[in-house]
C-alpha atoms as a PDB file:
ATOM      1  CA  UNK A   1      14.552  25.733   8.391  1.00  0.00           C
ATOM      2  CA  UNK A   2      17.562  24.278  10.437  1.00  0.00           C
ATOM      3  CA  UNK A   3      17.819  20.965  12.055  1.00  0.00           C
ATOM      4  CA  UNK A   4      17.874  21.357  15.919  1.00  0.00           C
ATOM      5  CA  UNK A   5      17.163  19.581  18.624  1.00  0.00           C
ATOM      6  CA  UNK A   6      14.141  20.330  20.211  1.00  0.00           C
ATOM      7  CA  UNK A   7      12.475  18.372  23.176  1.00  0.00           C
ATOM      8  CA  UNK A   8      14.807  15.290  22.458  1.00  0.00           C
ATOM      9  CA  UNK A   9      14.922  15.067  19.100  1.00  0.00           C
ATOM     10  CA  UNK A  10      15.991  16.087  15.841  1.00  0.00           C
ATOM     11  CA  UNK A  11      13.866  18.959  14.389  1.00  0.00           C
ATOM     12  CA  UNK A  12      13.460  21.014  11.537  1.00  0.00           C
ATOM     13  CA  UNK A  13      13.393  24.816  13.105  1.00  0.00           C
ATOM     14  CA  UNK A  14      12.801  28.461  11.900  1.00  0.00           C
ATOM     15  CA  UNK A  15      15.755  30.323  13.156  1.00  0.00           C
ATOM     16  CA  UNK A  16      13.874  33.605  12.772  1.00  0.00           C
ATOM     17  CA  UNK A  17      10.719  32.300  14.382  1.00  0.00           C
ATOM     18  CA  UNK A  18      11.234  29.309  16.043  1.00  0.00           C
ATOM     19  CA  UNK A  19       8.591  27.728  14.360  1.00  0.00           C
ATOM     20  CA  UNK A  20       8.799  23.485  14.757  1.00  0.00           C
ATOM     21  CA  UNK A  21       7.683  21.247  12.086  1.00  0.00           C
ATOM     22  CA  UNK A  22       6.843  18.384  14.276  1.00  0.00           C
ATOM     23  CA  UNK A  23       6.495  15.832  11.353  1.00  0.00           C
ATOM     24  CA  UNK A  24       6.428  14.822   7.718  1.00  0.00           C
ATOM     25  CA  UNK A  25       4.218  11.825   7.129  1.00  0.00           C
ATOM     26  CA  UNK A  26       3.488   9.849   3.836  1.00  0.00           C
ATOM     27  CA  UNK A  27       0.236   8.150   4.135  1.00  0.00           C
ATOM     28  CA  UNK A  28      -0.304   5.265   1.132  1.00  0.00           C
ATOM     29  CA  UNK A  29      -2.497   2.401   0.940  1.00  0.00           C
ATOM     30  CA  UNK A  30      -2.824  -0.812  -0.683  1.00  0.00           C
ATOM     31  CA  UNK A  31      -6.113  -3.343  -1.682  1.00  0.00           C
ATOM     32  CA  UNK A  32      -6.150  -7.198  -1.643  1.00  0.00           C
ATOM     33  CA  UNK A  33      -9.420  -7.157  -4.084  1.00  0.00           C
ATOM     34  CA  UNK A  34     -10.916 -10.667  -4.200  1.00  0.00           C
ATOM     35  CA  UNK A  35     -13.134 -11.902  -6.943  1.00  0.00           C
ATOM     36  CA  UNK A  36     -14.306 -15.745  -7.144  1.00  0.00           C
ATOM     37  CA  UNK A  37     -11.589 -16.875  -4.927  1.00  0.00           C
ATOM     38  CA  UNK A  38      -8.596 -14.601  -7.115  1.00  0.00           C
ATOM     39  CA  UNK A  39      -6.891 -12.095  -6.107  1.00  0.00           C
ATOM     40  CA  UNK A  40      -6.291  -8.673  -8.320  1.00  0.00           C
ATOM     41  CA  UNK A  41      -2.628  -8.036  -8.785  1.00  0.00           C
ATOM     42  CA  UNK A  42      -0.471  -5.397 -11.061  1.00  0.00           C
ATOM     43  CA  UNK A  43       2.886  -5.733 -12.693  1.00  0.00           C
ATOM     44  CA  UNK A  44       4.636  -1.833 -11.987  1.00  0.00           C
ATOM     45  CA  UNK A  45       5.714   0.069 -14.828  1.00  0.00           C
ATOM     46  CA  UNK A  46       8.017   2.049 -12.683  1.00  0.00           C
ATOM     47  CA  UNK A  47      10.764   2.377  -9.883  1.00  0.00           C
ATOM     48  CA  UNK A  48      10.762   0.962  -7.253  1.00  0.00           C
ATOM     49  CA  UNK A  49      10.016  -3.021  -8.438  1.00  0.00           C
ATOM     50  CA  UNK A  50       9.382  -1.733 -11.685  1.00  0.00           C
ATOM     51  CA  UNK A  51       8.433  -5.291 -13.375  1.00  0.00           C
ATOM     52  CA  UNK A  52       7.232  -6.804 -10.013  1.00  0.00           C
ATOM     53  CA  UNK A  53       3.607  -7.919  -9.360  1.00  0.00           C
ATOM     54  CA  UNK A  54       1.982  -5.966  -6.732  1.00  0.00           C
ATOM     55  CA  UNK A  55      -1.730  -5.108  -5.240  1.00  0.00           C
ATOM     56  CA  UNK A  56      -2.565  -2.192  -6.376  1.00  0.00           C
ATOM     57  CA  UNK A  57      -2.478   1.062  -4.388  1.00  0.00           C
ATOM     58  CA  UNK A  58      -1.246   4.208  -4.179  1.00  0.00           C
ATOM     59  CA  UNK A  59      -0.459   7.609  -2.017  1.00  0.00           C
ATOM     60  CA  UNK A  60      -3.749   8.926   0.022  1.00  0.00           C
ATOM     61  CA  UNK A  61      -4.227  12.650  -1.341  1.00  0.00           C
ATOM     62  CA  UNK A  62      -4.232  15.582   1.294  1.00  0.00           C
ATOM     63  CA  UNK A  63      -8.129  15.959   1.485  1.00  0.00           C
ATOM     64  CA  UNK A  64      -9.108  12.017   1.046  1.00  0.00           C
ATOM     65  CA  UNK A  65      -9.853   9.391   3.208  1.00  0.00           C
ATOM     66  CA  UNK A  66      -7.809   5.842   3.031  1.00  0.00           C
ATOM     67  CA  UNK A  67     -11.185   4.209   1.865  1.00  0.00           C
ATOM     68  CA  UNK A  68     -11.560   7.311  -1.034  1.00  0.00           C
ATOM     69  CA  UNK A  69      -7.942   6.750  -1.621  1.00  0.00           C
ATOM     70  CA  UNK A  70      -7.757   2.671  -2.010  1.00  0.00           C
ATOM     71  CA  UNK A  71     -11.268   3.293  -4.019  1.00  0.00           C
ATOM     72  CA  UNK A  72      -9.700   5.506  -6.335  1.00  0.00           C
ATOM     73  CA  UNK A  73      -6.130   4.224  -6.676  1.00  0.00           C
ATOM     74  CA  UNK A  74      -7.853   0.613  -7.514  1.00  0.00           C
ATOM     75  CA  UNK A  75     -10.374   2.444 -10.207  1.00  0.00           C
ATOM     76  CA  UNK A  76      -7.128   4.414 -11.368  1.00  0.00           C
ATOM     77  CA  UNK A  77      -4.997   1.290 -12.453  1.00  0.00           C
ATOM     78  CA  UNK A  78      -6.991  -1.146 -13.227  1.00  0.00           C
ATOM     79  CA  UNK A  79     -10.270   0.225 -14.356  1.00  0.00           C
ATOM     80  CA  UNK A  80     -12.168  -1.956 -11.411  1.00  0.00           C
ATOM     81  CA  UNK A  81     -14.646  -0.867  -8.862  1.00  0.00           C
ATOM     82  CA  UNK A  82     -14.012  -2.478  -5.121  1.00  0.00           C
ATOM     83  CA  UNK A  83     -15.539  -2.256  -2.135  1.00  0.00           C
ATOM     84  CA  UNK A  84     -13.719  -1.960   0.935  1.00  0.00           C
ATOM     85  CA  UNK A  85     -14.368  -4.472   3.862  1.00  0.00           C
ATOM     86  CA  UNK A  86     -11.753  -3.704   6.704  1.00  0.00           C
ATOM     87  CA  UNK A  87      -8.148  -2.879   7.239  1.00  0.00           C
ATOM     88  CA  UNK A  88      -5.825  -6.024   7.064  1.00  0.00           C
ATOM     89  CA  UNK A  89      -2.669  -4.831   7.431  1.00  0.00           C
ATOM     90  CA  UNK A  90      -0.799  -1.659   8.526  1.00  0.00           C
ATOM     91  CA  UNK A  91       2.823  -1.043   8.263  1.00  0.00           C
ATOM     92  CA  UNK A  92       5.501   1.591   7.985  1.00  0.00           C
ATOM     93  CA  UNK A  93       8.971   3.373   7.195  1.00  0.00           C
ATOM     94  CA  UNK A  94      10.016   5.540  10.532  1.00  0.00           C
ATOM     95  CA  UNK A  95      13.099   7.702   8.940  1.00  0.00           C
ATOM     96  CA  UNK A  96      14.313  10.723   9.301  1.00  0.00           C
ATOM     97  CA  UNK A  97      13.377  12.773   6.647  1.00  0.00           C
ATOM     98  CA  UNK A  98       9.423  11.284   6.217  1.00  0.00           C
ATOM     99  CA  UNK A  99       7.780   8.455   8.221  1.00  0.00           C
ATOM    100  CA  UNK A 100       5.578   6.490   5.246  1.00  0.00           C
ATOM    101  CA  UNK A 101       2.689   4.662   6.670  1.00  0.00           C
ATOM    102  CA  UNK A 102       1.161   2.142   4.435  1.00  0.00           C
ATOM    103  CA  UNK A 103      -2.512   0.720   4.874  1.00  0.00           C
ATOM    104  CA  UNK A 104      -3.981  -2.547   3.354  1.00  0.00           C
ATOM    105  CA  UNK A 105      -7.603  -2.800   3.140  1.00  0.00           C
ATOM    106  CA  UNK A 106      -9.301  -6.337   2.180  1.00  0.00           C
ATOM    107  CA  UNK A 107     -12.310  -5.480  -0.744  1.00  0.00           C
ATOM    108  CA  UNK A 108     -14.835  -6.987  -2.471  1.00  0.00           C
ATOM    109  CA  UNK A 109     -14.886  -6.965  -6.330  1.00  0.00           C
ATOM    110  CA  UNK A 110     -17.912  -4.531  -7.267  1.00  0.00           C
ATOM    111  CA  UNK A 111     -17.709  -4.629 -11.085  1.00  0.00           C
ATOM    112  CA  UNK A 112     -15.335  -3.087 -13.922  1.00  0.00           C
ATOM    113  CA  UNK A 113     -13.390  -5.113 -16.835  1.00  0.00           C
ATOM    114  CA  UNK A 114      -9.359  -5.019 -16.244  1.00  0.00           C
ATOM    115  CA  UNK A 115      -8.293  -1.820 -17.978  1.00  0.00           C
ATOM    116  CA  UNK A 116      -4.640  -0.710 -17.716  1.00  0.00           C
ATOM    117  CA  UNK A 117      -2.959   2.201 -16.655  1.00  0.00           C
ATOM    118  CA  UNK A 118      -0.227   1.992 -18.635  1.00  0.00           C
ATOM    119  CA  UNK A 119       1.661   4.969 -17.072  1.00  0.00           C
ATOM    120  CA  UNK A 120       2.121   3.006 -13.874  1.00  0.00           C
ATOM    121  CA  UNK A 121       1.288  -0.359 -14.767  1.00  0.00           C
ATOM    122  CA  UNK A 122       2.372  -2.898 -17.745  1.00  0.00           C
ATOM    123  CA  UNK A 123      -0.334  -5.647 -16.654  1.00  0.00           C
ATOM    124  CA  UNK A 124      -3.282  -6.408 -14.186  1.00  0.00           C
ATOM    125  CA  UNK A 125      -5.151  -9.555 -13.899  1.00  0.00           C
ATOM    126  CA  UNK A 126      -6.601 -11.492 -11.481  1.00  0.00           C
ATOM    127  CA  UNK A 127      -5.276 -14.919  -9.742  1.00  0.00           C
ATOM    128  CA  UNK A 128      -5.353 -17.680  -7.688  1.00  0.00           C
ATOM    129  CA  UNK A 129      -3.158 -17.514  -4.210  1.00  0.00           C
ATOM    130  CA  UNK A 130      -1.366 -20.638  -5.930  1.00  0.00           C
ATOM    131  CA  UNK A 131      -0.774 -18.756  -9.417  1.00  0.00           C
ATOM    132  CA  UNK A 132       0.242 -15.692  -7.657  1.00  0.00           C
ATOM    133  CA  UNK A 133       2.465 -16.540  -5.289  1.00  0.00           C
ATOM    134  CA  UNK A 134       4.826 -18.446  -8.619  1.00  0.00           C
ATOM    135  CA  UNK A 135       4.954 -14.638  -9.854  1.00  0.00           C
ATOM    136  CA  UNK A 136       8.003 -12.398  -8.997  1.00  0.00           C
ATOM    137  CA  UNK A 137       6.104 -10.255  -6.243  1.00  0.00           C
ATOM    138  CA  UNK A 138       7.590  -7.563  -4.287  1.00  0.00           C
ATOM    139  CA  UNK A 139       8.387  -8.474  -1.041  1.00  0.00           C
ATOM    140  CA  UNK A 140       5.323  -6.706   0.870  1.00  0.00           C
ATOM    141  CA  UNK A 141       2.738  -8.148  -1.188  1.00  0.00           C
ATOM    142  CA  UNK A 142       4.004 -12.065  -0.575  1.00  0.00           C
ATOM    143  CA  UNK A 143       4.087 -11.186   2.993  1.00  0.00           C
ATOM    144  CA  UNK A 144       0.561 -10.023   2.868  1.00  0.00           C
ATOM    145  CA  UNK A 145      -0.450 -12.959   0.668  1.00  0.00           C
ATOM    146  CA  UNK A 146       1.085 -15.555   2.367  1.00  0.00           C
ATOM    147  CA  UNK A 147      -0.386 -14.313   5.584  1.00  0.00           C
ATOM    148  CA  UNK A 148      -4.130 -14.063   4.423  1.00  0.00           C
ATOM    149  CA  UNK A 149      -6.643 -16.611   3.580  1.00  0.00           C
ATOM    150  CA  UNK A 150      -6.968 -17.698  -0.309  1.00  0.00           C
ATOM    151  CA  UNK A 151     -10.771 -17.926   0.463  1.00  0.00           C
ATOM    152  CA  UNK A 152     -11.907 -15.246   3.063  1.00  0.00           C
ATOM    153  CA  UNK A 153      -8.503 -13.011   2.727  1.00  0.00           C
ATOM    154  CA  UNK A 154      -8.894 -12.849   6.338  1.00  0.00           C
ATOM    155  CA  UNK A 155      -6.059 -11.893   8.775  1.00  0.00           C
ATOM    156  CA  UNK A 156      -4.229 -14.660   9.991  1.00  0.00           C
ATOM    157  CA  UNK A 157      -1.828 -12.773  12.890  1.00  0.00           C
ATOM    158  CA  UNK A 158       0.652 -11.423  10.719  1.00  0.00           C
ATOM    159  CA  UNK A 159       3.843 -10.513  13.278  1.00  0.00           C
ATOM    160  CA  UNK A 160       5.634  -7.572  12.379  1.00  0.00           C
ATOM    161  CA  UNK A 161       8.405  -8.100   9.863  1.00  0.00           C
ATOM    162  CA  UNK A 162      10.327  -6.468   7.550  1.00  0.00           C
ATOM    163  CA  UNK A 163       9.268  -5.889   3.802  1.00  0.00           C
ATOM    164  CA  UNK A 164      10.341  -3.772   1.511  1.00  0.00           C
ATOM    165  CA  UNK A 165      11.653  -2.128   4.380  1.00  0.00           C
ATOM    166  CA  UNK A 166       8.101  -1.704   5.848  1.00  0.00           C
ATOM    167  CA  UNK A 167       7.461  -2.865   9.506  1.00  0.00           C
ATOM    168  CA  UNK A 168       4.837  -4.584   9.167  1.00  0.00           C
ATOM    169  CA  UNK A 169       1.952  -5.282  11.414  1.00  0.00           C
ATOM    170  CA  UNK A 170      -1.801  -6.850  10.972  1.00  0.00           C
END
């Protein structure tokens, strides 16, 4: 595969068959999961914002809906079962080499003790907006915490901005 340009833009092209691969998207998604009024959050083991607090999430897999994905991701870290209500927020990375898409979905606690996935994560817990937002978030998840409720994690017009490099839209 060669880069060419091909109706306007940039492409990666076969030079033997001329085949176009029109695009390389990285879906992820990320949960705001409220119980009593708190919000679940993890502290990343890893790079990027390894030692940040985050809401948990991860990539969607190739055969999975976002709702499987944010379902399992959620179960995956921190050992708790949620419920997804609706999509809060979307945002994303348009680059070159991969456009990354990221989904947040607002969901309700089912059940499930905090149990950590200590490959990926070095804490989870749940907290109030107020005790949360003293923690040293990454930048996406303040923005989507500070433009949510505390008591309905509703959407509250969030303008697109930048976060973490994301665009970001709700």
């Amino acid at each position: 595969m060669v880069w060419k340009k091909y109706k306007g833009r940039q492409r990666k092209v076969c030079p033997n068959c001329h085949y176009v691969h029109w695009s390389n998207e990285k879906i992820s998604v990320g949960g705001l999961v409220a119980r009593d009024k708190q919000i679940l959050l993890v502290q990343r083991a890893q790079r990027p914002g390894k030692g940040l607090w985050t809401i948990p999430g991860g990539f969607v897999e190739q055969e999975e809906t976002m709702q499987e994905a944010i379902k399992r991701e959620i179960k995956e870290e921190t050992g708790v079962i949620a419920e997804p209500q609706r999509i809060v927020s979307t945002a994303e990375i348009p680059e070159k080499k991969c456009h990354e898409i990221y989904v947040t979905f607002a969901l309700a606690f089912v059940s499930g003790d905090v149990v950590i996935q200590h490959s990926e994560i070095l804490e989870a817990h749940f907290f109030t907006l107020t005790q949360a937002m003293d923690l040293p978030l990454a930048d996406l998840t303040r923005q989507l915490l500070t433009n949510n409720s505390a008591n309905h994690l509703s959407p509250l017009g969030i303008k697109p901005e930048l976060a973490n490099g994301f665009y970001l839209y709700g």
